[in-house]
Protein backbone atom coordinates (compact mmCIF):
# COMPACT_ATOMS: atom_id res chain seq x y z
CA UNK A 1 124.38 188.97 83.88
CA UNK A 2 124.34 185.77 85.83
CA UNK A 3 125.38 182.49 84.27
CA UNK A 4 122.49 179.57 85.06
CA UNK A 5 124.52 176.64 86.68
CA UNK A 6 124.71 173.43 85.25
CA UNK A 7 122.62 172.30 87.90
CA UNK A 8 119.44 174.84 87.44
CA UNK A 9 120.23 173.97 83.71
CA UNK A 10 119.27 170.46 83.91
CA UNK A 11 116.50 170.42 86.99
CA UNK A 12 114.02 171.47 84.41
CA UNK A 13 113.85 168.62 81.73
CA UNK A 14 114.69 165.97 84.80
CA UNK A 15 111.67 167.12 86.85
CA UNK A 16 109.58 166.56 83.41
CA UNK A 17 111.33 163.24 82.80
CA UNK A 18 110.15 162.59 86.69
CA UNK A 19 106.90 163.71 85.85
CA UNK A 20 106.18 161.83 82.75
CA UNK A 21 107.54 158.53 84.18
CA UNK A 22 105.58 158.73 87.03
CA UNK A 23 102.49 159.25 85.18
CA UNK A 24 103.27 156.39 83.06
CA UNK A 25 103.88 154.33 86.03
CA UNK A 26 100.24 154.94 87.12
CA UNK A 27 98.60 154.48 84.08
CA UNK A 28 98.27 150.77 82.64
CA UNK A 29 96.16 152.24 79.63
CA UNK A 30 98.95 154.86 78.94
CA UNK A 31 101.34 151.75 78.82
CA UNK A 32 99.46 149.47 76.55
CA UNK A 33 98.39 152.64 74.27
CA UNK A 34 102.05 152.77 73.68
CA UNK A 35 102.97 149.35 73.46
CA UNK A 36 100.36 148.95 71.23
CA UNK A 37 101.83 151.97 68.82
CA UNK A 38 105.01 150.65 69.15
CA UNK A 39 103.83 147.21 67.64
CA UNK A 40 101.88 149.37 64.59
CA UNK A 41 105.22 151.10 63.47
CA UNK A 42 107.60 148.08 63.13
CA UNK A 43 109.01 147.77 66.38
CA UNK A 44 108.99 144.47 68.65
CA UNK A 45 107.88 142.51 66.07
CA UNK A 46 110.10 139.17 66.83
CA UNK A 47 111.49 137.08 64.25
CA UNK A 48 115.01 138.20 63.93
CA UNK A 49 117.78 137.74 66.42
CA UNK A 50 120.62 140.44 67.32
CA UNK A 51 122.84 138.05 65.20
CA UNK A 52 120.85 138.70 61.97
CA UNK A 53 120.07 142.36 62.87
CA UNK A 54 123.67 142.58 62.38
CA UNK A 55 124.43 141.20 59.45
């Protein structure tokens, strides 16, 4: 039995990374659908600096 290379190992979840990036590229809707759900569960919501993120 053949051992997969690294390389045939990996080409999968990059060409799906390619392919959902590209489709997100092309679709404004897709992007503010997401921005938009990534307002709703806390994140980007301003107001604090790195500084007191830290603290």
């Amino acid at each position: 039995m053949q051992h997969p290379t690294l390389f045939k190992e990996l080409l999968g979840p990059c060409l799906l990374l390619a392919l959902a990036l590209l489709t997100l590229h092309h679709s404004p809707r897709l992007v503010q659908a997401l921005a938009g759900q990534a307002v709703n569960a806390g994140c980007h919501q301003g107001g604090h600096t790195m500084m007191e993120a830290q603290q």
